[in-house]
N, C-alpha and C. Protein backbone atom coordinates (compact mmCIF):
# COMPACT_ATOMS: atom_id res chain seq x y z
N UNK A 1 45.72 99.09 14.63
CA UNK A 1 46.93 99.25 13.85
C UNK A 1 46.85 98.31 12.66
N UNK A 2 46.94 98.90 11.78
CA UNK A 2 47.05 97.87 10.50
C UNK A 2 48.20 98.46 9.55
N UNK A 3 49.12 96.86 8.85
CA UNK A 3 50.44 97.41 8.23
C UNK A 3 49.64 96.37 6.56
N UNK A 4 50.52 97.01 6.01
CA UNK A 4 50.10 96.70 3.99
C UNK A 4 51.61 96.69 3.85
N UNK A 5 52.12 95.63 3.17
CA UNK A 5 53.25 95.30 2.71
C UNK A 5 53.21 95.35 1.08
N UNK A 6 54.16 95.83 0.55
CA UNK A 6 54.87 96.63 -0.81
C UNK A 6 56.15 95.84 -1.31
N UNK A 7 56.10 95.27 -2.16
CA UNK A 7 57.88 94.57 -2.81
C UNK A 7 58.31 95.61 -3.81
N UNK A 8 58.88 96.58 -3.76
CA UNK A 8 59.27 97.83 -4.78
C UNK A 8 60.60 97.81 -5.04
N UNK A 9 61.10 98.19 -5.72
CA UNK A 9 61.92 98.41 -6.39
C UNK A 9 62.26 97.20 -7.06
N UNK A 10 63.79 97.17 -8.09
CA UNK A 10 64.53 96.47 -9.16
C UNK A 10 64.69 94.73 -7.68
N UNK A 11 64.98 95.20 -6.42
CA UNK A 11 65.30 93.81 -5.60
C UNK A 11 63.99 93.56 -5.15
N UNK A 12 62.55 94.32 -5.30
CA UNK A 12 61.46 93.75 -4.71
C UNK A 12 61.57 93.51 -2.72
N UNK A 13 62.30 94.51 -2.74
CA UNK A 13 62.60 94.50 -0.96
C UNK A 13 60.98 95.22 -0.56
N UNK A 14 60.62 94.42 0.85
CA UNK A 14 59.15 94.58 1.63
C UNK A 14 59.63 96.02 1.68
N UNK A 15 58.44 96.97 2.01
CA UNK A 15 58.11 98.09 2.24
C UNK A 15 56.90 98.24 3.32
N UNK A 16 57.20 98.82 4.16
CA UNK A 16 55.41 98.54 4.57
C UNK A 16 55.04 100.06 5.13
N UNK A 17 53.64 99.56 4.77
CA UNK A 17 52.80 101.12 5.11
C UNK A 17 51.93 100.49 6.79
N UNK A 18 52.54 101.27 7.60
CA UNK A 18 51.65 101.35 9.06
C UNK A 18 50.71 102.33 9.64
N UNK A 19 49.94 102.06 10.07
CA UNK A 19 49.02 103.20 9.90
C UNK A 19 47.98 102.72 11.04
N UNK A 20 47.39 103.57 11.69
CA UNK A 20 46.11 103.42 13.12
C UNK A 20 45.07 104.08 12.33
N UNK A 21 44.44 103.26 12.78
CA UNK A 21 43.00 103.55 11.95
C UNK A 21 41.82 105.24 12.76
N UNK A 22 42.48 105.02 14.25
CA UNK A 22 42.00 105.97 14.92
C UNK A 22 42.52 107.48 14.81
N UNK A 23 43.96 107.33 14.65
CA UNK A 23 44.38 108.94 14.43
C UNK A 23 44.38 109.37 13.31
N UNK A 24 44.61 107.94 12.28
CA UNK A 24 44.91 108.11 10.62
C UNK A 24 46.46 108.58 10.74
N UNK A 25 47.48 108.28 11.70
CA UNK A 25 48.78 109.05 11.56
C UNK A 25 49.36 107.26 10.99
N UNK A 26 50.64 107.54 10.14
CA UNK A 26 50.97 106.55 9.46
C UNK A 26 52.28 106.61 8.95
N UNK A 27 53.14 105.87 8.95
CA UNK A 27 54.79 105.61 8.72
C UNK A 27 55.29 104.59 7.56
N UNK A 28 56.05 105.11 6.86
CA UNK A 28 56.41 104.10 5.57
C UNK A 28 57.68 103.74 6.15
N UNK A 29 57.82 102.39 6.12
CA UNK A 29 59.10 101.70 6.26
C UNK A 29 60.21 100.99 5.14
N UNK A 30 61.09 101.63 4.96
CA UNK A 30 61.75 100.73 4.02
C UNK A 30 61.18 100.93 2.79
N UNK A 31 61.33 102.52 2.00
CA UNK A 31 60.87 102.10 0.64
C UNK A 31 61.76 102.58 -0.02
N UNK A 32 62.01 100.95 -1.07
CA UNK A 32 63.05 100.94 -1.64
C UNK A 32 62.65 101.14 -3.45
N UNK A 33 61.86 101.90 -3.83
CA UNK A 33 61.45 102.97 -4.58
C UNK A 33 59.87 103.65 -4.33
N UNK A 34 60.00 104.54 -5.13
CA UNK A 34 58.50 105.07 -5.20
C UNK A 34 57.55 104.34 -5.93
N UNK A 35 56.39 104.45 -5.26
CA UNK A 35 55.52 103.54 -6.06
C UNK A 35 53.74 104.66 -5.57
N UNK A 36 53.62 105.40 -6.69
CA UNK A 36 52.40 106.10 -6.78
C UNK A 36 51.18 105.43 -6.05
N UNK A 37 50.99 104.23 -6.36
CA UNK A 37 50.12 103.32 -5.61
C UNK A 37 49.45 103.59 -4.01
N UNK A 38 51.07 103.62 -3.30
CA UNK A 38 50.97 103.89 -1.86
C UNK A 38 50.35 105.53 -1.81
N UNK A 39 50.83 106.32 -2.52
CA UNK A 39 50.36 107.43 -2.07
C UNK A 39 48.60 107.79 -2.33
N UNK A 40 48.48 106.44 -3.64
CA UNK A 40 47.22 106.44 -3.29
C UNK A 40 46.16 105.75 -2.23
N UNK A 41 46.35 105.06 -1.90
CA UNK A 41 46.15 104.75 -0.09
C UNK A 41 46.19 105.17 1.07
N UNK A 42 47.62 106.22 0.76
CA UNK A 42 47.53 106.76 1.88
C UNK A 42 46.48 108.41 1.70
N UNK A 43 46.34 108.74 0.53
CA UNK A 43 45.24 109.73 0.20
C UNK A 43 43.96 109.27 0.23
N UNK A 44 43.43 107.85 -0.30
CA UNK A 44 42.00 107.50 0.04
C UNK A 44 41.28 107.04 1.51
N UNK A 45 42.89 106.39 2.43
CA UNK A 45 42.64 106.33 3.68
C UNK A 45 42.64 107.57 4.60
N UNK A 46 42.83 109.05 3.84
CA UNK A 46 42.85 109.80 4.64
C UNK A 46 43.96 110.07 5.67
N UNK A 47 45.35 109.44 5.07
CA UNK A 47 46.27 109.22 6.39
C UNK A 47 47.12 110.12 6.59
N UNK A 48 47.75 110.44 7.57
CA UNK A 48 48.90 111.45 7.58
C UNK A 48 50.25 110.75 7.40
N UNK A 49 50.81 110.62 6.55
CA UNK A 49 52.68 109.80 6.83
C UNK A 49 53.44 110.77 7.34
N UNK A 50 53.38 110.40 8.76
CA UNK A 50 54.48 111.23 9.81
C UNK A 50 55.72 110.74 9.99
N UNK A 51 56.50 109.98 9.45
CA UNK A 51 57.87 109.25 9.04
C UNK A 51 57.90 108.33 7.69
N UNK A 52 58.52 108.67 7.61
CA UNK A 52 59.52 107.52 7.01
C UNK A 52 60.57 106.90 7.40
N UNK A 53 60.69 105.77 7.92
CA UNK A 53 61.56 105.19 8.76
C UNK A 53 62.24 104.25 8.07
N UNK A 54 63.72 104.50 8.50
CA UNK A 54 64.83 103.19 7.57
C UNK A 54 65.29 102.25 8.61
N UNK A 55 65.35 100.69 8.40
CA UNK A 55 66.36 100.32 8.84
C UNK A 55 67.74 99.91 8.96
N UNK A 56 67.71 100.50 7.47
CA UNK A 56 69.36 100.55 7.13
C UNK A 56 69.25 101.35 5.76
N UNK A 57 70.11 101.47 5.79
CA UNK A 57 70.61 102.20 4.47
C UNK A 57 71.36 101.42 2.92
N UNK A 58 70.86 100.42 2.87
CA UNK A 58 70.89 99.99 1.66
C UNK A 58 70.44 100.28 0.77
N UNK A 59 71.08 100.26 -0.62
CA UNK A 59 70.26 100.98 -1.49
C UNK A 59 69.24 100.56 -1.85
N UNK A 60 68.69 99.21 -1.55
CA UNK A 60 67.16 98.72 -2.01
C UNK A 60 66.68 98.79 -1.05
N UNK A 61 66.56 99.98 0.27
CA UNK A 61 65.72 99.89 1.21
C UNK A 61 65.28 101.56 0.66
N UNK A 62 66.19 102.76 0.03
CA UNK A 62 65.97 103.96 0.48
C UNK A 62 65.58 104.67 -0.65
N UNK A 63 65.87 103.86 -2.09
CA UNK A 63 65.75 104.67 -3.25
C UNK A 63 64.30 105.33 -3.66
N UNK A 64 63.44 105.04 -2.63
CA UNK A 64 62.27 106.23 -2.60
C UNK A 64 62.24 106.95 -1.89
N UNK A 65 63.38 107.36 -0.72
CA UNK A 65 62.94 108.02 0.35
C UNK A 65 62.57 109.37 -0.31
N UNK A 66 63.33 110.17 -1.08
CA UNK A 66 63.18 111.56 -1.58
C UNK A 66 61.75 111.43 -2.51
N UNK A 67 61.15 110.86 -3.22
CA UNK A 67 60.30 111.25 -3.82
C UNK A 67 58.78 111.03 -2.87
N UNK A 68 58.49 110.13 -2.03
CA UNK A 68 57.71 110.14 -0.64
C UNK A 68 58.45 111.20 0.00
N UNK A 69 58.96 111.68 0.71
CA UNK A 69 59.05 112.69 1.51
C UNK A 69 58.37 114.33 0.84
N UNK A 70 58.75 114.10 -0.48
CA UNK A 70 58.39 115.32 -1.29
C UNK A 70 56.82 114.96 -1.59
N UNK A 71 56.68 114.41 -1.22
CA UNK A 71 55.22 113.72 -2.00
C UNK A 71 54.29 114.35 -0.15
N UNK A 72 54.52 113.93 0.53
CA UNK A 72 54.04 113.54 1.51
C UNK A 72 54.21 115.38 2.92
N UNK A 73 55.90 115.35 2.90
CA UNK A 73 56.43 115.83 3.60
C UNK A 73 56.67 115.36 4.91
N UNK A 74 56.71 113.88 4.82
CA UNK A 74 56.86 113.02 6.18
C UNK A 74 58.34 113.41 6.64
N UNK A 75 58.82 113.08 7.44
CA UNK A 75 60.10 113.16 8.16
C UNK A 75 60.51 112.09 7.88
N UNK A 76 62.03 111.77 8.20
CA UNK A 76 62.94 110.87 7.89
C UNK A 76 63.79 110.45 9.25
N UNK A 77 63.53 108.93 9.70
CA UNK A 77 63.85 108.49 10.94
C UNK A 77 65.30 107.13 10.40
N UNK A 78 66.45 107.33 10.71
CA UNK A 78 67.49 106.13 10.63
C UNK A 78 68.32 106.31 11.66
N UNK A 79 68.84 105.46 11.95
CA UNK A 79 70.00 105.33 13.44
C UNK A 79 71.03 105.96 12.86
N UNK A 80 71.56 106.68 13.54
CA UNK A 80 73.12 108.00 12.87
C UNK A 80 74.29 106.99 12.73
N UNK A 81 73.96 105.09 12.91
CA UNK A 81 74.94 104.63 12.46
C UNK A 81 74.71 104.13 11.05
């Protein structure tokens, strides 16, 4: 398992990319914008992003969720509170 940490957006809030090296399946946490970068990593590592996972809904945690999901077509994981 290996995670790569991201400071994105205008507040520089962590982001992190998780990912197993064995399945190549991989989850973005907390991205609080888009940043082309990651998607290039996750295209040269060959990875699949099967979530995107929030832990809250602040706006400097989520303001990339839509352009990674469209990018990717990962799913979207947050607690319904």
């Amino acid at each position: 398992m290996k995670m790569l940490t991201y400071n994105l957006g205008a507040f520089a809030a962590n982001c992190y990319l998780v990912y197993d090296e064995e399945s190549r399946k991989a989850c973005l946490i907390d991205p609080g914008a888009y940043d082309a970068k990651i998607i290039e990593v996750i295209s040269t590592k060959v990875l699949s992003l099967e979530y995107i996972i929030l832990t809250h809904r602040h706006l400097d945690h989520i303001l990339g969720v839509n352009a990674f999901k469209q990018k990717t077509g990962a799913r979207i994981a947050v607690h319904e509170l």
